[in-house]
N, C-alpha and C. Protein backbone atom coordinates (compact mmCIF):
# COMPACT_ATOMS: atom_id res chain seq x y z
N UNK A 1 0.85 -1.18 0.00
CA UNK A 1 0.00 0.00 0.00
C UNK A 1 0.90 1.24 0.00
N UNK A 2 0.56 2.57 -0.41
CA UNK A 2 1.24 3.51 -0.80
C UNK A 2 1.12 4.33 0.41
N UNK A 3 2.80 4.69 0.68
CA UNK A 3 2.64 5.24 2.51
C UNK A 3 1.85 6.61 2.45
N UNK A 4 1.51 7.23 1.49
CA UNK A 4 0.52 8.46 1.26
C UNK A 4 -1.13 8.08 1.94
N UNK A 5 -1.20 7.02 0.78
CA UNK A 5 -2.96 6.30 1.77
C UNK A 5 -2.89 6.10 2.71
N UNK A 6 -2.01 5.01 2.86
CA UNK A 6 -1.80 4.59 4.43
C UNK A 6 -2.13 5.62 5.66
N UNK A 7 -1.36 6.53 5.08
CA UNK A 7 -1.02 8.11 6.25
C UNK A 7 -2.39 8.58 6.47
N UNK A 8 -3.00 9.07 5.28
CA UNK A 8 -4.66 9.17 5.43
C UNK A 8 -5.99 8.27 5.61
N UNK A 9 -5.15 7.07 5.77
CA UNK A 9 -6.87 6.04 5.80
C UNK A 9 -6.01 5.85 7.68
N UNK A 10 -4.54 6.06 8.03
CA UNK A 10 -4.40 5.63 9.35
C UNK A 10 -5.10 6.84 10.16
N UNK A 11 -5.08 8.20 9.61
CA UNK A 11 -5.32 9.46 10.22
C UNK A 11 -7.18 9.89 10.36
N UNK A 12 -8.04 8.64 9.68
CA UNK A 12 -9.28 8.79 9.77
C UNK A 12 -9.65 7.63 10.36
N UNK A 13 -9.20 6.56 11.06
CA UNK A 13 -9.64 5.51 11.33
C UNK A 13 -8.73 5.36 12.75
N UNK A 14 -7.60 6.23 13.16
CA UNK A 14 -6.86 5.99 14.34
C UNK A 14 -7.42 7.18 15.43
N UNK A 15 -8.04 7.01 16.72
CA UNK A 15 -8.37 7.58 17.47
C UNK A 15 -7.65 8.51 18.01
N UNK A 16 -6.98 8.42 18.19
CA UNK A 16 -5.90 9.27 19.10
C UNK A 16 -5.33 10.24 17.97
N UNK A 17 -5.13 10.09 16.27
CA UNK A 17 -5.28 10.99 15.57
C UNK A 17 -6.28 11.49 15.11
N UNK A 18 -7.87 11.20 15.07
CA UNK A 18 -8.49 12.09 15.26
C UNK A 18 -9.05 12.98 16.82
N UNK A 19 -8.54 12.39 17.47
CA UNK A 19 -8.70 13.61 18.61
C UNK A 19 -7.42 14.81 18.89
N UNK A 20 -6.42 14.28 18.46
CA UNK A 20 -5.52 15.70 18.31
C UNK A 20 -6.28 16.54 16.85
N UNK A 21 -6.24 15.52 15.52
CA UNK A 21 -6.94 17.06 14.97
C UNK A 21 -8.13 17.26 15.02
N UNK A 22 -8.71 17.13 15.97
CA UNK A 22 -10.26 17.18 16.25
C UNK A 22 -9.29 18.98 17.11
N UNK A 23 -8.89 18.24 18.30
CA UNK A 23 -8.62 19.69 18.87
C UNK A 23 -7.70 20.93 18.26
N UNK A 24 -6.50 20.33 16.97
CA UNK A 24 -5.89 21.70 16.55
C UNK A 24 -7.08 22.51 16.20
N UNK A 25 -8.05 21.60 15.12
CA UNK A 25 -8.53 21.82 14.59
C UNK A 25 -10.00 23.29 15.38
N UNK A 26 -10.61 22.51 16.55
CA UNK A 26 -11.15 23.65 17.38
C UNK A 26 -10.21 24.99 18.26
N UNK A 27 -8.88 24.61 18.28
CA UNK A 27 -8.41 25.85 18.84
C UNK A 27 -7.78 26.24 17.79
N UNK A 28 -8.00 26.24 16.60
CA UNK A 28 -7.46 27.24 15.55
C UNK A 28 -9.00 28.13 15.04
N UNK A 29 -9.77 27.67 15.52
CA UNK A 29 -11.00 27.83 14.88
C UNK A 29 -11.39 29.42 16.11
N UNK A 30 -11.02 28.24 17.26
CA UNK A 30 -11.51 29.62 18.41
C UNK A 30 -10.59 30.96 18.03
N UNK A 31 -8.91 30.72 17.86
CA UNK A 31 -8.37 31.59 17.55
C UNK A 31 -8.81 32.34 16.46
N UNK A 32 -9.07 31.88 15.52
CA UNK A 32 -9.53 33.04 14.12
C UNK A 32 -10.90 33.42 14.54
N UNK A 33 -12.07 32.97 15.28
CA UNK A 33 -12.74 34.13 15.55
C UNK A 33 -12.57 35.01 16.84
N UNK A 34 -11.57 34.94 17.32
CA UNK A 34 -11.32 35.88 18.63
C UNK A 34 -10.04 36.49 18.09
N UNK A 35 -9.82 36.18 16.78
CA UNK A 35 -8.60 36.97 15.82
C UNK A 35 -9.67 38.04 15.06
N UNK A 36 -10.85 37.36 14.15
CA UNK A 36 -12.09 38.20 13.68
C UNK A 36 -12.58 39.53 14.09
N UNK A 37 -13.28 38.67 15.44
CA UNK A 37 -14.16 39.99 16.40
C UNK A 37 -13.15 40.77 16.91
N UNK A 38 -11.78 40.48 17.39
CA UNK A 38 -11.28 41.49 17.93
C UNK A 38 -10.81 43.09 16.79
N UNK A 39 -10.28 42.73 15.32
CA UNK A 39 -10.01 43.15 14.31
C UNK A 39 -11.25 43.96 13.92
N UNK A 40 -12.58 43.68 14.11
CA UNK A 40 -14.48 43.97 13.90
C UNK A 40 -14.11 45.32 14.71
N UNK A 41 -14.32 44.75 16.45
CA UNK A 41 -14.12 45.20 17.01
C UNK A 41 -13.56 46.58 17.17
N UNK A 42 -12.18 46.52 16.98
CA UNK A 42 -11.37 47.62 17.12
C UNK A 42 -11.69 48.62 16.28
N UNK A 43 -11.77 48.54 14.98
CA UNK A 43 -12.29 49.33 13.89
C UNK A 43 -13.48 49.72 14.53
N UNK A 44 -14.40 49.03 14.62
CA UNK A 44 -15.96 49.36 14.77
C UNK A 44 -15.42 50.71 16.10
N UNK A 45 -15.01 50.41 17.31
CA UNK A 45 -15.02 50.80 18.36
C UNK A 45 -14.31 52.68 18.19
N UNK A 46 -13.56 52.64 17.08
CA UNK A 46 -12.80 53.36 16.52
C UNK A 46 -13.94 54.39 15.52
N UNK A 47 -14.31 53.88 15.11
CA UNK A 47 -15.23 54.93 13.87
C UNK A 47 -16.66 55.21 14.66
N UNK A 48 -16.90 54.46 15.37
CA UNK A 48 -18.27 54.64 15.94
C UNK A 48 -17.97 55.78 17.34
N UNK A 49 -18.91 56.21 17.56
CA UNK A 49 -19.42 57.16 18.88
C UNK A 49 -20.12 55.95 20.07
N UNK A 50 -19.45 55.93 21.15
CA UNK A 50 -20.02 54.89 22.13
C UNK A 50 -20.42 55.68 23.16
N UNK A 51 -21.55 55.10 23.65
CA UNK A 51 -22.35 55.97 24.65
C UNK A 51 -23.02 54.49 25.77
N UNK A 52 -23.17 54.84 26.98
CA UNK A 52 -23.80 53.82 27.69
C UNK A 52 -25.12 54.36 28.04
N UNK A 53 -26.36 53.76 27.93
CA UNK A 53 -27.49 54.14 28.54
C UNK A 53 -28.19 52.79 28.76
N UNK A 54 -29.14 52.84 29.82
CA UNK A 54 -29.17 51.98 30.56
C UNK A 54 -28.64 50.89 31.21
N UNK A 55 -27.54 51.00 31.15
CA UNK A 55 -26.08 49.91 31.34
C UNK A 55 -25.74 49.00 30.29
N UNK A 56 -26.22 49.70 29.03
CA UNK A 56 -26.25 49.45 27.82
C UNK A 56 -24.90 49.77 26.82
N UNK A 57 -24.33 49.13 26.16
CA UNK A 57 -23.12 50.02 25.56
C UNK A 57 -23.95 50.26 24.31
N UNK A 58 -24.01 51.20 23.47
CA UNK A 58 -24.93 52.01 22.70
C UNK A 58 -23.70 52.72 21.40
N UNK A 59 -23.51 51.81 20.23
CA UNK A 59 -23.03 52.35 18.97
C UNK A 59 -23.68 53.35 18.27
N UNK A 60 -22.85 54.43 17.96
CA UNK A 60 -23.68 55.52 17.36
C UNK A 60 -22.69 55.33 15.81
N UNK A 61 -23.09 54.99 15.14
CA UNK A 61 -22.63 54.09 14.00
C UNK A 61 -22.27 56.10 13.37
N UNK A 62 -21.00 55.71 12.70
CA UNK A 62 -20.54 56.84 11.34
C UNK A 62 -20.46 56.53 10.26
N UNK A 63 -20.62 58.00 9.18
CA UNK A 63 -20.90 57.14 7.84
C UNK A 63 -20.01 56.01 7.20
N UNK A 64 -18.72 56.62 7.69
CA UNK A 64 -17.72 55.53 7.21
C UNK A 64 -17.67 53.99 7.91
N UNK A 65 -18.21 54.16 9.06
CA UNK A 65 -18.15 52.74 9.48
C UNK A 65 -19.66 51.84 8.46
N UNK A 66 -20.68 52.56 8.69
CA UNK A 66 -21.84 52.44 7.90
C UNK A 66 -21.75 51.76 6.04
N UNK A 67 -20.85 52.28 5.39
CA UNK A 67 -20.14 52.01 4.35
C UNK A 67 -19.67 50.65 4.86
N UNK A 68 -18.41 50.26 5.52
CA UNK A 68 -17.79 49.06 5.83
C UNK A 68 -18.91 48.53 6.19
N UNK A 69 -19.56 48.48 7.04
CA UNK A 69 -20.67 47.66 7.51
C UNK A 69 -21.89 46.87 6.23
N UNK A 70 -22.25 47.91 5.49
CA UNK A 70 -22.74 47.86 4.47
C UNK A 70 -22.17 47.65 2.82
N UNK A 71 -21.16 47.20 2.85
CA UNK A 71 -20.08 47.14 1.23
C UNK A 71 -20.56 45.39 0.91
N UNK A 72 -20.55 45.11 0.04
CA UNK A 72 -20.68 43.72 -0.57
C UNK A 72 -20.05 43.28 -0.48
N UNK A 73 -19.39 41.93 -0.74
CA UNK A 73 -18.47 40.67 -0.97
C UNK A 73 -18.80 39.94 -1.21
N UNK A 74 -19.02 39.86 -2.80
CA UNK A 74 -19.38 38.90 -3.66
C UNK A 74 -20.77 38.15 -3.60
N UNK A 75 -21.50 39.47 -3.41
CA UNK A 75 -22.86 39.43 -3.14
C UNK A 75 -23.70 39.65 -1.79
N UNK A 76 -22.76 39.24 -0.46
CA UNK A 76 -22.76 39.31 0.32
C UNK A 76 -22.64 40.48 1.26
N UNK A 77 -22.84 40.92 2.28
CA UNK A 77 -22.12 41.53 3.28
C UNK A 77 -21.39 41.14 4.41
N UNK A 78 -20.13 41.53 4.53
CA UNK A 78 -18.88 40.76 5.44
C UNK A 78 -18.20 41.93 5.95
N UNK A 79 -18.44 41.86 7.15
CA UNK A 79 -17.98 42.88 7.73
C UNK A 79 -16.53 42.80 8.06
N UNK A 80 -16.37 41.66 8.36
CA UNK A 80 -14.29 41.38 8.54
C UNK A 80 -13.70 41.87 7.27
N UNK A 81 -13.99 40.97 5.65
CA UNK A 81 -13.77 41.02 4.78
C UNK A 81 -13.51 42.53 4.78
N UNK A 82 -15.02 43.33 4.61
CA UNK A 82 -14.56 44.95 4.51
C UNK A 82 -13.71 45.45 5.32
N UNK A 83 -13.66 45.03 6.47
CA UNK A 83 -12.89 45.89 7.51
C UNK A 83 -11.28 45.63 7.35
N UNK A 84 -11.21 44.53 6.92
CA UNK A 84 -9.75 44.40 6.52
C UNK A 84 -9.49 45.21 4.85
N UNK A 85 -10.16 45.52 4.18
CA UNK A 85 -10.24 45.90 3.05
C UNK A 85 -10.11 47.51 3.51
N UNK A 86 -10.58 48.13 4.47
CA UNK A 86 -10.57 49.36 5.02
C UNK A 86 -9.01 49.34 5.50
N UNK A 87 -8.71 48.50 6.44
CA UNK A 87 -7.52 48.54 6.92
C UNK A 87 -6.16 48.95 5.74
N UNK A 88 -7.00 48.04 4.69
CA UNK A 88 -5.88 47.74 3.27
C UNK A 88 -5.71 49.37 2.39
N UNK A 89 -6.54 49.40 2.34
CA UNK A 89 -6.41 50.75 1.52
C UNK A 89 -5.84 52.06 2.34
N UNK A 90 -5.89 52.30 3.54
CA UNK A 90 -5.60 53.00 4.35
C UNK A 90 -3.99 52.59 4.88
N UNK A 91 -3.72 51.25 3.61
CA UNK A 91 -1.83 50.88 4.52
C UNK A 91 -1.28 50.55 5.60
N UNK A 92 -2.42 50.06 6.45
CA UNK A 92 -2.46 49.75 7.96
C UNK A 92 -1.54 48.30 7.94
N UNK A 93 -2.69 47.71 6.85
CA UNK A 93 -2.17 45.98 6.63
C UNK A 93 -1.48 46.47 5.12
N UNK A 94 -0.81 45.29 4.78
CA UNK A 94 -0.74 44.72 3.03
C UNK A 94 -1.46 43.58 2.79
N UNK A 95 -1.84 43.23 1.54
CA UNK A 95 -2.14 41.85 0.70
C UNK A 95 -1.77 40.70 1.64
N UNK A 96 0.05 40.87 1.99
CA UNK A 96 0.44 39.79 2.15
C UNK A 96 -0.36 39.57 3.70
């Protein structure tokens, strides 16, 4: 048998390798959305007006955040997508 299959029919049928990538697999997952919201976050927290009322935290949304919030992606609306796209054009981030 070809040690390539082998490697993948041992890595779906051996327990102890699917529970390590069972778990990279959930703490890479937790990391990119607490990589996400925090990136959302900061921007959002940044362009918006924050106010507390009733022990409420209360976004007073700006046009420019309003734009990011509202821009398409490929039919869609994605607020990371834009917000990193905001970041991009502004030279914060690059491509890479």
């Amino acid at each position: 048998m070809n040690k390539d299959v082998y490697k993948k029919f041992f890595n779906i049928t051996n327990e102890e390798a699917i529970k390590d990538n069972l778990n990279f697999y959930a703490l890479y997952l937790l990391l990119f959305e607490n990589f996400k919201n925090s990136i959302i976050f900061n921007v959002k927290s940044f362009l918006c007006d924050i106010s507390v009322k009733n022990g409420k935290v209360i976004y007073i949304k700006s046009p420019e955040y309003k734009k990011i919030e509202n821009k398409k992606y490929n039919g869609k609306r994605n607020v990371f997508i834009n917000t990193l796209d905001w970041l991009k054009n502004l030279d914060v981030i690059t491509e890479n």
